[in-house]
C-alpha atoms as a PDB file:
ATOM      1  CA  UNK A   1      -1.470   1.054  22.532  1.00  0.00           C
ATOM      2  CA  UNK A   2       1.054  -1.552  22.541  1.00  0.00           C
ATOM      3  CA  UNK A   3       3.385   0.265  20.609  1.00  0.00           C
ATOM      4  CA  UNK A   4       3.837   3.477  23.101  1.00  0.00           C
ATOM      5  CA  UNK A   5       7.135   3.965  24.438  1.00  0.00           C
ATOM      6  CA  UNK A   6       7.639   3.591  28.031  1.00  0.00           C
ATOM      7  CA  UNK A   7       7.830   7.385  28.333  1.00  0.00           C
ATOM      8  CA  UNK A   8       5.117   8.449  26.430  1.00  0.00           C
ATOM      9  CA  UNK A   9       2.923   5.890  28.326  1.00  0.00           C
ATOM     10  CA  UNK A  10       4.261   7.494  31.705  1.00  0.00           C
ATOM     11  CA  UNK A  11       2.666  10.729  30.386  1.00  0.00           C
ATOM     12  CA  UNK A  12      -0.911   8.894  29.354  1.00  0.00           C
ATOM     13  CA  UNK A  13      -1.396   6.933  32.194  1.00  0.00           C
ATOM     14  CA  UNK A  14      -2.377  10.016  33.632  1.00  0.00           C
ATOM     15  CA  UNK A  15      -5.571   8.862  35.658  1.00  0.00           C
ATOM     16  CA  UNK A  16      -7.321   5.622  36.470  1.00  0.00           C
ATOM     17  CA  UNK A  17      -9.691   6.110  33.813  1.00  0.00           C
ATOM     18  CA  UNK A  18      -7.500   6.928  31.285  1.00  0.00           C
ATOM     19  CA  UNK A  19      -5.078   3.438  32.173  1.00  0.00           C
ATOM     20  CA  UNK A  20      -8.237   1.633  32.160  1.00  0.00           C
ATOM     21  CA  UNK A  21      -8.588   2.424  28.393  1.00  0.00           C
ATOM     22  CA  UNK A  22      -4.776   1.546  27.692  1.00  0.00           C
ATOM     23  CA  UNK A  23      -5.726  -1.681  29.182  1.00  0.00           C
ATOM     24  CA  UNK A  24      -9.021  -2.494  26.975  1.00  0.00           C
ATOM     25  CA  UNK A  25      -7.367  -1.165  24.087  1.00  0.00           C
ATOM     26  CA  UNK A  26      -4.252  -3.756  24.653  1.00  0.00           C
ATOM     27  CA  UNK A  27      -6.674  -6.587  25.734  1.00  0.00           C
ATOM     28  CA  UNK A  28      -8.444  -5.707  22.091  1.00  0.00           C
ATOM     29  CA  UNK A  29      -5.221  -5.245  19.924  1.00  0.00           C
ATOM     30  CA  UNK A  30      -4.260  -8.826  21.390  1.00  0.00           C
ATOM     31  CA  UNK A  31      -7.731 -10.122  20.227  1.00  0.00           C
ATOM     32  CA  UNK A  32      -7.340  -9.461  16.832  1.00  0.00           C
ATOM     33  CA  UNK A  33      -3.739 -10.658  16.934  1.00  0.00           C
ATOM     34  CA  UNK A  34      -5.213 -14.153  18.047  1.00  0.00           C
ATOM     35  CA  UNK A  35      -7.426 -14.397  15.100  1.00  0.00           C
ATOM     36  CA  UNK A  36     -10.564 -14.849  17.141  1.00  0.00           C
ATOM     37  CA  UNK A  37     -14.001 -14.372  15.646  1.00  0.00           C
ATOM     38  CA  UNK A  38     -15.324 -11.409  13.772  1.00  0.00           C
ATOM     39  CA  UNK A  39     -18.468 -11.167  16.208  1.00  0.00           C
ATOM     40  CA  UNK A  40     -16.501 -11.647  19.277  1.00  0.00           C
ATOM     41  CA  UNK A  41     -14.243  -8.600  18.175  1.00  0.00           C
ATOM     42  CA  UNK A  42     -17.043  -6.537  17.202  1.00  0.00           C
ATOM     43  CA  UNK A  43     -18.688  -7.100  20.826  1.00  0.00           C
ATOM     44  CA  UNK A  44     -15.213  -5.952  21.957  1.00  0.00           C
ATOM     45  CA  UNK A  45     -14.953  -2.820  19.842  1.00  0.00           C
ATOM     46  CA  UNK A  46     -18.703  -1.521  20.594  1.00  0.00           C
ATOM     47  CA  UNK A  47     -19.064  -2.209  24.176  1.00  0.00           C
ATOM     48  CA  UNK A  48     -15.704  -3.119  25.749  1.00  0.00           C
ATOM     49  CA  UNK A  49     -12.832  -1.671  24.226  1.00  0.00           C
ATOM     50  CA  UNK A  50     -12.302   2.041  24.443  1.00  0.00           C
ATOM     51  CA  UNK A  51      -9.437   4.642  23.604  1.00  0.00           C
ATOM     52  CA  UNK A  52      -9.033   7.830  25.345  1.00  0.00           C
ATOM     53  CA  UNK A  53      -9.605  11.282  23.072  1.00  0.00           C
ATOM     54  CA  UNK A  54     -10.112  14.838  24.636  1.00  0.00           C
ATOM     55  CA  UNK A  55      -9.981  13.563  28.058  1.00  0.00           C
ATOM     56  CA  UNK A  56     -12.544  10.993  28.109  1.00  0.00           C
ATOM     57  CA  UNK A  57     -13.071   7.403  26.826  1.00  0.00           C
ATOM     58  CA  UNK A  58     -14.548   6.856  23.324  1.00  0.00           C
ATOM     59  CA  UNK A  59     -15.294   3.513  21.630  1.00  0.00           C
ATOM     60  CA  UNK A  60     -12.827   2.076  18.973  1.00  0.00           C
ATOM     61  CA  UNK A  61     -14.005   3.136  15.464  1.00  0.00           C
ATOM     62  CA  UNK A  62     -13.851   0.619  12.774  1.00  0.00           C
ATOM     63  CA  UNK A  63     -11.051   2.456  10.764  1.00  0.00           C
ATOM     64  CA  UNK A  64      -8.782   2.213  14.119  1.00  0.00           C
ATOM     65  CA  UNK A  65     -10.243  -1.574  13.988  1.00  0.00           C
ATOM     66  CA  UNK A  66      -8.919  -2.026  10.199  1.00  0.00           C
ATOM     67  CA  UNK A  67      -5.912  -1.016  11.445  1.00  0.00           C
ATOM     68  CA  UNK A  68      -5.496  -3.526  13.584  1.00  0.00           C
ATOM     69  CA  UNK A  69      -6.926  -6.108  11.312  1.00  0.00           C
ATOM     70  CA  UNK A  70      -3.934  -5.135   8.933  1.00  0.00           C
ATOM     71  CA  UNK A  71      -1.173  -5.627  10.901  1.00  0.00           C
ATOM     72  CA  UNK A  72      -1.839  -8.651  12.231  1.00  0.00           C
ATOM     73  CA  UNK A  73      -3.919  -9.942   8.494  1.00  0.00           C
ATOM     74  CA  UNK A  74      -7.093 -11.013  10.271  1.00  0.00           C
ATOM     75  CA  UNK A  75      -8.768 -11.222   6.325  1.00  0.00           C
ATOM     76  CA  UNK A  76     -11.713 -12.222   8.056  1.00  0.00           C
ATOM     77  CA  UNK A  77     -12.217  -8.977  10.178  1.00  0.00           C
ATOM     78  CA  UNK A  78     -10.916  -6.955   7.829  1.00  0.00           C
ATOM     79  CA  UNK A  79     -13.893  -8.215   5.170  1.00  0.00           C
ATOM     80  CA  UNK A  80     -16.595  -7.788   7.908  1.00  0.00           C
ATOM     81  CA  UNK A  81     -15.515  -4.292   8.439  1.00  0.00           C
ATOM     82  CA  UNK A  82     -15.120  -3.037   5.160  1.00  0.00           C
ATOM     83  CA  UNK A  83     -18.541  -4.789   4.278  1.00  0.00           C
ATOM     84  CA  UNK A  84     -20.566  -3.004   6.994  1.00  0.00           C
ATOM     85  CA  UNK A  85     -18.917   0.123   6.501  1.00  0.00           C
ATOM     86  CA  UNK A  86     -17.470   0.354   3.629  1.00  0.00           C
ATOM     87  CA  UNK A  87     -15.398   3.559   2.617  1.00  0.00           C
ATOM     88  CA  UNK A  88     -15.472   5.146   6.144  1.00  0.00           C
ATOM     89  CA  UNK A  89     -13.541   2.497   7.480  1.00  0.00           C
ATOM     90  CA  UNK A  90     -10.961   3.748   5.404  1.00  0.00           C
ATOM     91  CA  UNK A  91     -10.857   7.219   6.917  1.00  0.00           C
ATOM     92  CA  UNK A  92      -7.882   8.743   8.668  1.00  0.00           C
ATOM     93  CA  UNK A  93      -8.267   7.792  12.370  1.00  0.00           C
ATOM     94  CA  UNK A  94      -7.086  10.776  14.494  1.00  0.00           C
ATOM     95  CA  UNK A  95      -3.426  10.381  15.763  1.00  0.00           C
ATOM     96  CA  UNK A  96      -2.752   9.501  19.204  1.00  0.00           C
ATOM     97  CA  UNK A  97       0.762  11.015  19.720  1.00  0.00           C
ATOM     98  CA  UNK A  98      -0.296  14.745  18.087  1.00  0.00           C
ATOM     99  CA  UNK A  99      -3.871  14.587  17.926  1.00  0.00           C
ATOM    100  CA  UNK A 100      -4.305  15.881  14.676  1.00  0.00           C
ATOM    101  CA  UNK A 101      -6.253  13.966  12.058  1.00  0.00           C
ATOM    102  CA  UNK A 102      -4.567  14.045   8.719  1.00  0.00           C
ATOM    103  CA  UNK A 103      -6.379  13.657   5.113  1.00  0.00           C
ATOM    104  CA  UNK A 104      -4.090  10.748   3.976  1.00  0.00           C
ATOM    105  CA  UNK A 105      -4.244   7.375   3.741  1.00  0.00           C
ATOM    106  CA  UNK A 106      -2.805   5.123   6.258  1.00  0.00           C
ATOM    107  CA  UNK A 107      -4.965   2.329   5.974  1.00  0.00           C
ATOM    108  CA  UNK A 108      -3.062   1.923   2.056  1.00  0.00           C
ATOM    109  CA  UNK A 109       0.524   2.660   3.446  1.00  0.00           C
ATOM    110  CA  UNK A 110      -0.041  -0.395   6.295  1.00  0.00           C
ATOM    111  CA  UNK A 111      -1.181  -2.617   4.007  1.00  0.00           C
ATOM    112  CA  UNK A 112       1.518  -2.423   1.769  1.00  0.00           C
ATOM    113  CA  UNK A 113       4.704  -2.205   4.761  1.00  0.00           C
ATOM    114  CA  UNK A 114       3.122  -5.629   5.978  1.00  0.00           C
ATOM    115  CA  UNK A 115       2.639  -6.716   2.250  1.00  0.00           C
ATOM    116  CA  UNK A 116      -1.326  -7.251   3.132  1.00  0.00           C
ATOM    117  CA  UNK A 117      -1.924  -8.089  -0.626  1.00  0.00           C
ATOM    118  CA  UNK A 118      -5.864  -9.698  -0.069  1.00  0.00           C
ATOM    119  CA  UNK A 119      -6.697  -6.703   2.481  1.00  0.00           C
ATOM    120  CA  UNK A 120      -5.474  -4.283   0.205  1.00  0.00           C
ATOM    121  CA  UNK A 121      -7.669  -5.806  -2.791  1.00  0.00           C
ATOM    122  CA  UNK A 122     -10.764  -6.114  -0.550  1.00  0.00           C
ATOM    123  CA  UNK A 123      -9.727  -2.055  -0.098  1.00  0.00           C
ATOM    124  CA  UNK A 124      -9.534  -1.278  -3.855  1.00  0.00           C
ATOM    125  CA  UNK A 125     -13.498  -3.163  -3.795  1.00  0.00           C
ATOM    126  CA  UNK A 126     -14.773  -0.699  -1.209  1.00  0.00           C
ATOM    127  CA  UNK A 127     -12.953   2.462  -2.569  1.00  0.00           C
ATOM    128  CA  UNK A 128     -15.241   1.982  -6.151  1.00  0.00           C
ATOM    129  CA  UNK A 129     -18.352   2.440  -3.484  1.00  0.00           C
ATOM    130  CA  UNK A 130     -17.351   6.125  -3.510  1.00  0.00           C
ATOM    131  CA  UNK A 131     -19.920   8.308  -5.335  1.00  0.00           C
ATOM    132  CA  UNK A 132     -17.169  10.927  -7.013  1.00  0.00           C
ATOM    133  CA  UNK A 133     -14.205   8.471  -9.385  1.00  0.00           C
ATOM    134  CA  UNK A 134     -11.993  11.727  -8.658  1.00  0.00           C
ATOM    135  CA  UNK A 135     -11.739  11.394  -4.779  1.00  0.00           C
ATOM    136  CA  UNK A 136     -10.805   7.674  -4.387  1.00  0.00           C
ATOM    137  CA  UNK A 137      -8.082   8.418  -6.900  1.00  0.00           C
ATOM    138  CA  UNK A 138      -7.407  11.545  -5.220  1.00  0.00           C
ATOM    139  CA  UNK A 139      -7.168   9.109  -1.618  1.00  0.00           C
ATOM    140  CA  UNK A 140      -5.012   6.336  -4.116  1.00  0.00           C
ATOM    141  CA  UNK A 141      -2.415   9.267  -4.258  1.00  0.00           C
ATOM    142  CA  UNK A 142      -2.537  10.481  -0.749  1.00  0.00           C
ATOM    143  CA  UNK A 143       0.066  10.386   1.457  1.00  0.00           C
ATOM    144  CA  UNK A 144       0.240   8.202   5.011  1.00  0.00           C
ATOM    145  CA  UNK A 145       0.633   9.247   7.840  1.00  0.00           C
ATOM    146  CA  UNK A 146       1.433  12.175  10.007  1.00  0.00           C
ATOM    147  CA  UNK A 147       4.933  14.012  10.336  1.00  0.00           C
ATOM    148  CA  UNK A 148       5.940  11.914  13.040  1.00  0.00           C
ATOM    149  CA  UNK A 149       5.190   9.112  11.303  1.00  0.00           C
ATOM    150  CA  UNK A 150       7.907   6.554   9.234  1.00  0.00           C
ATOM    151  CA  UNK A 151       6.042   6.486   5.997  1.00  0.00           C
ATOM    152  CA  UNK A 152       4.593  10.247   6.110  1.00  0.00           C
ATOM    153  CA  UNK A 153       5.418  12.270   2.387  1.00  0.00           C
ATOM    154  CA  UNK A 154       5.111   8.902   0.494  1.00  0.00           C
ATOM    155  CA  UNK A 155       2.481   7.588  -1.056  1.00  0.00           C
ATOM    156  CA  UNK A 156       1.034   3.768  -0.828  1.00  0.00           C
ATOM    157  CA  UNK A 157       2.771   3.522  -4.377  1.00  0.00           C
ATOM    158  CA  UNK A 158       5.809   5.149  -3.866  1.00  0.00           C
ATOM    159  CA  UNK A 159       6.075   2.617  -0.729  1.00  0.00           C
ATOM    160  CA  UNK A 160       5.736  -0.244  -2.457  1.00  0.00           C
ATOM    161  CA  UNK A 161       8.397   0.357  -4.569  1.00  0.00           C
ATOM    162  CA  UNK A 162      10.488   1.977  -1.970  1.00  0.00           C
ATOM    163  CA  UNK A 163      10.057  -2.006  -0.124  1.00  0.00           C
ATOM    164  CA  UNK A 164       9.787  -4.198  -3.601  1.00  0.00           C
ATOM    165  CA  UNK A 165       5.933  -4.917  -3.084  1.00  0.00           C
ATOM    166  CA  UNK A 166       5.230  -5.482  -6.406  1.00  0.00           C
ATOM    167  CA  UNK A 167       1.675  -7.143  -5.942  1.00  0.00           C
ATOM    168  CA  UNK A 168       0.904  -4.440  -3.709  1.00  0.00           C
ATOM    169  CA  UNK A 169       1.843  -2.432  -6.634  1.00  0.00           C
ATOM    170  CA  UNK A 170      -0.227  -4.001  -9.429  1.00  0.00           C
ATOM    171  CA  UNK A 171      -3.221  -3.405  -7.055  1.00  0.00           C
ATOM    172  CA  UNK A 172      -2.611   0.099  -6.614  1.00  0.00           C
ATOM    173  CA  UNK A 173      -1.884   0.832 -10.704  1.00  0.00           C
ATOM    174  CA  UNK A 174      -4.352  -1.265 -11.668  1.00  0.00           C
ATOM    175  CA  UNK A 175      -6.965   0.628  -9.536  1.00  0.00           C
ATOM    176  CA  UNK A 176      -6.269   4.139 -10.672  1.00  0.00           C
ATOM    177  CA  UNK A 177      -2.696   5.303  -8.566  1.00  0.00           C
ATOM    178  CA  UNK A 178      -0.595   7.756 -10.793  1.00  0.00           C
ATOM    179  CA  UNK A 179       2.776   5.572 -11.642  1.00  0.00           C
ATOM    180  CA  UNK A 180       4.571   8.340 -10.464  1.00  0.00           C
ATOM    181  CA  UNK A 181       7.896   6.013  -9.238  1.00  0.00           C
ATOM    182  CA  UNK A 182       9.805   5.203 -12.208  1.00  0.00           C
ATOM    183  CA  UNK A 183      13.089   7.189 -10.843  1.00  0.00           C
ATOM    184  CA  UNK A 184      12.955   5.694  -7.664  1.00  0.00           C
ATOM    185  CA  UNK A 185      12.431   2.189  -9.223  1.00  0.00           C
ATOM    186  CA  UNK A 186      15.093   2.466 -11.383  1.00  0.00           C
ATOM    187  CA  UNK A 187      17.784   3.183  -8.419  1.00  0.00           C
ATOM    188  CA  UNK A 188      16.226   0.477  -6.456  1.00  0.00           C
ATOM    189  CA  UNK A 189      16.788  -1.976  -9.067  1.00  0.00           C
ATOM    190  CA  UNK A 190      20.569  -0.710  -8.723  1.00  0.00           C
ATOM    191  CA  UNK A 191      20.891  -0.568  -4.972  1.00  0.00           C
ATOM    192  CA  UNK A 192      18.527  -3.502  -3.938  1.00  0.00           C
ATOM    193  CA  UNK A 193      20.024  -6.629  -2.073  1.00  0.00           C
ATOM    194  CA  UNK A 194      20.608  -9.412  -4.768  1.00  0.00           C
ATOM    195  CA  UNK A 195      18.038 -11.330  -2.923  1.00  0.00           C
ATOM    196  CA  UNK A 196      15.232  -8.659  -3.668  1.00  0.00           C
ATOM    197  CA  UNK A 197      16.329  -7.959  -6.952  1.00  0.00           C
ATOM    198  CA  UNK A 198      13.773 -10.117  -8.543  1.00  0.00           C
ATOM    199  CA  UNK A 199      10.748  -7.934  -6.573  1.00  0.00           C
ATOM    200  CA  UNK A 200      12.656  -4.718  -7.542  1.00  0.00           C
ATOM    201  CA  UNK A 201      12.017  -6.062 -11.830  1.00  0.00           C
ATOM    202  CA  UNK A 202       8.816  -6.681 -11.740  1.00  0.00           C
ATOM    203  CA  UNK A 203       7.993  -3.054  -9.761  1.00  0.00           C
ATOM    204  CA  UNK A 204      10.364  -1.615 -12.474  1.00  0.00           C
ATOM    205  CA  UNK A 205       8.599  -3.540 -14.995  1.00  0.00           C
ATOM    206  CA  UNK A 206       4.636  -3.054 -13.754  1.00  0.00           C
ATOM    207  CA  UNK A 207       5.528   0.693 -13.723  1.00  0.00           C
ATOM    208  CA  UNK A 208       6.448   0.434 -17.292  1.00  0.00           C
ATOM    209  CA  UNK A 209       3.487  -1.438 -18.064  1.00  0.00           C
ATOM    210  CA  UNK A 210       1.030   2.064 -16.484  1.00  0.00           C
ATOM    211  CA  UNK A 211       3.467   4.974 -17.775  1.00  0.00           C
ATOM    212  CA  UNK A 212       1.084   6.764 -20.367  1.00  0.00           C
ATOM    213  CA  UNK A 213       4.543   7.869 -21.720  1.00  0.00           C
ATOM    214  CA  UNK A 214       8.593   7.937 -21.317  1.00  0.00           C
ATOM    215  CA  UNK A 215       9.917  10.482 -18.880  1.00  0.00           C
ATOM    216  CA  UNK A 216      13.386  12.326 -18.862  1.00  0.00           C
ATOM    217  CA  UNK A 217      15.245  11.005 -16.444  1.00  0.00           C
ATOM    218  CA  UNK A 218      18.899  12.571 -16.066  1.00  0.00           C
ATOM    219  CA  UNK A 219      20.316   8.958 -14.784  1.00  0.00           C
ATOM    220  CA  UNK A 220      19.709   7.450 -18.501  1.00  0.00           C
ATOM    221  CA  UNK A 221      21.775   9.923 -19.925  1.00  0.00           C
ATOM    222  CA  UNK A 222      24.259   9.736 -17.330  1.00  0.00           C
ATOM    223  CA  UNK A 223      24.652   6.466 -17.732  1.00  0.00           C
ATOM    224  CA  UNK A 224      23.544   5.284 -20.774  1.00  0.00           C
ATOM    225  CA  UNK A 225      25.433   1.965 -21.630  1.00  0.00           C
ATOM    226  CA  UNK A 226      24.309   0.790 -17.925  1.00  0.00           C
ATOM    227  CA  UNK A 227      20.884   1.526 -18.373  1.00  0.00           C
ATOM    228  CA  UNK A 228      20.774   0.137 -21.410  1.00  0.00           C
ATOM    229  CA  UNK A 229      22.287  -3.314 -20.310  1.00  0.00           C
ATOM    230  CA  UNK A 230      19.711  -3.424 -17.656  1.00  0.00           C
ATOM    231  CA  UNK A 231      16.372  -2.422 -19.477  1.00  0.00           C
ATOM    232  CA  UNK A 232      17.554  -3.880 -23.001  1.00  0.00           C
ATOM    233  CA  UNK A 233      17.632  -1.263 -26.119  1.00  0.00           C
ATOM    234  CA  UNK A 234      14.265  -1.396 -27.053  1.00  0.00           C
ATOM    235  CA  UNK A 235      12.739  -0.261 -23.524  1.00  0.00           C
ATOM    236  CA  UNK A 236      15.888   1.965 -23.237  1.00  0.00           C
ATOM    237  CA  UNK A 237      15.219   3.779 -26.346  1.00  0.00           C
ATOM    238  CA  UNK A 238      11.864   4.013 -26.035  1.00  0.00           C
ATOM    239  CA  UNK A 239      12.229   6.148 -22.249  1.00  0.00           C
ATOM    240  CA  UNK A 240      14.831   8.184 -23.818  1.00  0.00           C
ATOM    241  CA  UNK A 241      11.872   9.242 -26.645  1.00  0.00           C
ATOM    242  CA  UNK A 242      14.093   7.506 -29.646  1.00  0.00           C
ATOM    243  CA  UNK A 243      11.311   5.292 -30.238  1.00  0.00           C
ATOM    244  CA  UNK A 244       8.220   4.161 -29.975  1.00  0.00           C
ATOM    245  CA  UNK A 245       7.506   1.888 -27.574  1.00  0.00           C
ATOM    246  CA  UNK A 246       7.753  -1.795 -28.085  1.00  0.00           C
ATOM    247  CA  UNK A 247       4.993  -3.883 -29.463  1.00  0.00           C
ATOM    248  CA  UNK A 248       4.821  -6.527 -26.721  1.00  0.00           C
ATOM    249  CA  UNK A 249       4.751  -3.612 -24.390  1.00  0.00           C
ATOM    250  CA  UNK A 250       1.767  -1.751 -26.036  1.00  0.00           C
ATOM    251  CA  UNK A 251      -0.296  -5.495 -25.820  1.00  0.00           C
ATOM    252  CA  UNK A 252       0.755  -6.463 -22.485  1.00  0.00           C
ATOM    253  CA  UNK A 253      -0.126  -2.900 -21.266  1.00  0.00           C
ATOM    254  CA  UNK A 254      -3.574  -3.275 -22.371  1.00  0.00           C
ATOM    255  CA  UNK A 255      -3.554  -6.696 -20.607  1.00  0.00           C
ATOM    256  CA  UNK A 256      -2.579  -5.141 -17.244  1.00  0.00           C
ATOM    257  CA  UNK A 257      -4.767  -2.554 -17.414  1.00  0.00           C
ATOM    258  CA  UNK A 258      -7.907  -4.683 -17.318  1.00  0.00           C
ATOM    259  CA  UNK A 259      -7.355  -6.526 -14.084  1.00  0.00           C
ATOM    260  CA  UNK A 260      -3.991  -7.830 -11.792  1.00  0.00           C
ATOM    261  CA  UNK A 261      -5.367 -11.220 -12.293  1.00  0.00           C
ATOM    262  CA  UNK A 262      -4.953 -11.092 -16.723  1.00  0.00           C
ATOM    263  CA  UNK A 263      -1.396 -11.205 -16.811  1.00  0.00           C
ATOM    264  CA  UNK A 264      -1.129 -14.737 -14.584  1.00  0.00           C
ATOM    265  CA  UNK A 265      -3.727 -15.863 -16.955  1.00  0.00           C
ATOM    266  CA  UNK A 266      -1.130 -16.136 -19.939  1.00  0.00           C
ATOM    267  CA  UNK A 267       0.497 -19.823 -21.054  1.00  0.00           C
ATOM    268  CA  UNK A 268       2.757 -21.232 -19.022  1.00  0.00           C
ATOM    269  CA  UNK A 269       4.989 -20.973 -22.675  1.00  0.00           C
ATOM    270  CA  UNK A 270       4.565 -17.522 -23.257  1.00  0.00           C
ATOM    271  CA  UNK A 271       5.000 -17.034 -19.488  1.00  0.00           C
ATOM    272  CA  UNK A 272       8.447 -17.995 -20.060  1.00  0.00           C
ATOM    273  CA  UNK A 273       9.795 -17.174 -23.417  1.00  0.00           C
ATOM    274  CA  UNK A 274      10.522 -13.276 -24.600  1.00  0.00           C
ATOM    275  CA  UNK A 275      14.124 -11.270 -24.725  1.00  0.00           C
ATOM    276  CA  UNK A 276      12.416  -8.209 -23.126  1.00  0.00           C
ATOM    277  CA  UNK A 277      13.760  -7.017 -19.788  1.00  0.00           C
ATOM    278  CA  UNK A 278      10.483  -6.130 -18.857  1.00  0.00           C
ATOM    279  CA  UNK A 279       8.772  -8.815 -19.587  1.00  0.00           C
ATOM    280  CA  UNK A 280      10.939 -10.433 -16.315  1.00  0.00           C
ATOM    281  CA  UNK A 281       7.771 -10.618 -13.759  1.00  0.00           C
ATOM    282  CA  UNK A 282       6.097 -13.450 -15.333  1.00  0.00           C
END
């Protein structure tokens, strides 16, 4: 793959057949990179394009193919794919460094690194084909990649927080994913660039928006006159369990919940006007 370091690719080049498949696999990976047409990958991937696995060539599988279609945001492809094949594509594709095949999700941690935000919602569509609620939820929570791997122990949502993807985010709440990042949004907001600050609210805030209820974080108590100038008291208050939590954050909660799309649906006045911190994102 385009990707392997010079010395790992001494070690696969190995034999002429095995170079042969580095070579299709390239000539494929710049394909999709060009854009061109679903069919004219799809000829490539069955019939021309191979990997090598257990010491012999193998055709490219369409969750390898996704892959590819995410990086480079071929929406097109990426549609086709997930159409024909719905929640397979979305299976782990076995590693080519270790050759082990983990049980996470790698297809949701790609999409939200490159910020794939259409992908990733033609995803959340082809996870509801699965026949048991409790395993896409279970795959919503997985983690991505292997040990090796930059983004391995995280999940998709703890990711997109990590990076400030907050419409990565909404997707992944909205769909089921366990808000499990408050803490680490919370010191992002802190540590963030000024220039990503804005991103870093409205992950702070759409976290808010899914927590079923306020958790004890040491850092409020710490700190409390800091935290409190940055959430505002009623949100403070409310995650320290002095009180109940705000009105306009019980009704915009139910808003979020039915759909990413509700909340950018409000006036253009109400969009604008309220003295909640968390109400920022709009």
């Amino acid at each position: 793959m385009p990707w392997v370091l010079s010395s790992q690719m001494e070690h696969l080049s190995s034999s002429p057949s095995q170079r042969e498949c580095e070579r299709t696999a390239f000539s494929f990976y710049c394909a999709v990179r060009e854009q061109l047409p679903v069919w004219l990958l799809e000829d490539m991937r069955c019939m021309e394009v191979f990997c090598w696995e257990d010491g012999q060539p193998r055709a490219f599988l369409p969750s390898e193919a996704l892959l590819y279609a995410l990086v480079h945001d071929h929406q097109d492809y990426a549609r086709y794919l997930l159409n024909r094949y719905s929640v397979s594509t979305l299976r782990a594709p076995r590693c080519s460094f270790c050759c082990c095949r983990n049980n996470g999700a790698p297809h949701l941690s790609v999409a939200v690194r490159y910020d794939r935000v259409t992908i990733l919602s033609m995803m959340m569509e082809a996870l509801k084909d699965c026949d048991i609620q409790s395993e896409w939820r279970h795959y919503l929570d997985s983690c991505g990649g292997c040990s090796h791997v930059a983004d391995s122990g995280k999940t998709a949502l703890q990711l997109a927080v990590e990076l400030s993807r907050p419409d990565c985010l909404l997707l992944l709440l909205v769909h089921g994913a366990q808000p499990d990042g408050l803490d680490l949004a919370l010191q992002r907001l802190v540590s963030c660039d000024p220039t990503e600050r804005r991103h870093a609210q409205r992950c702070l805030d759409f976290l808010l928006l899914f927590l079923p209820k306020p958790l004890a974080l040491n850092c409020l108590q710490e700190e409390p006159q800091r935290w409190q100038s940055l959430l505002g008291t009623e949100v403070f208050s409310w995650l320290c369990g002095l009180s109940p939590p705000p009105l306009l954050l019980q009704s915009l909660r139910c808003l979020a919940r039915s759909g990413p799309d509700q909340i950018n649906a409000l006036p253009s006045f109400l969009q604008r006007s309220s003295n909640l911190h968390f109400y920022s994102f709009f």
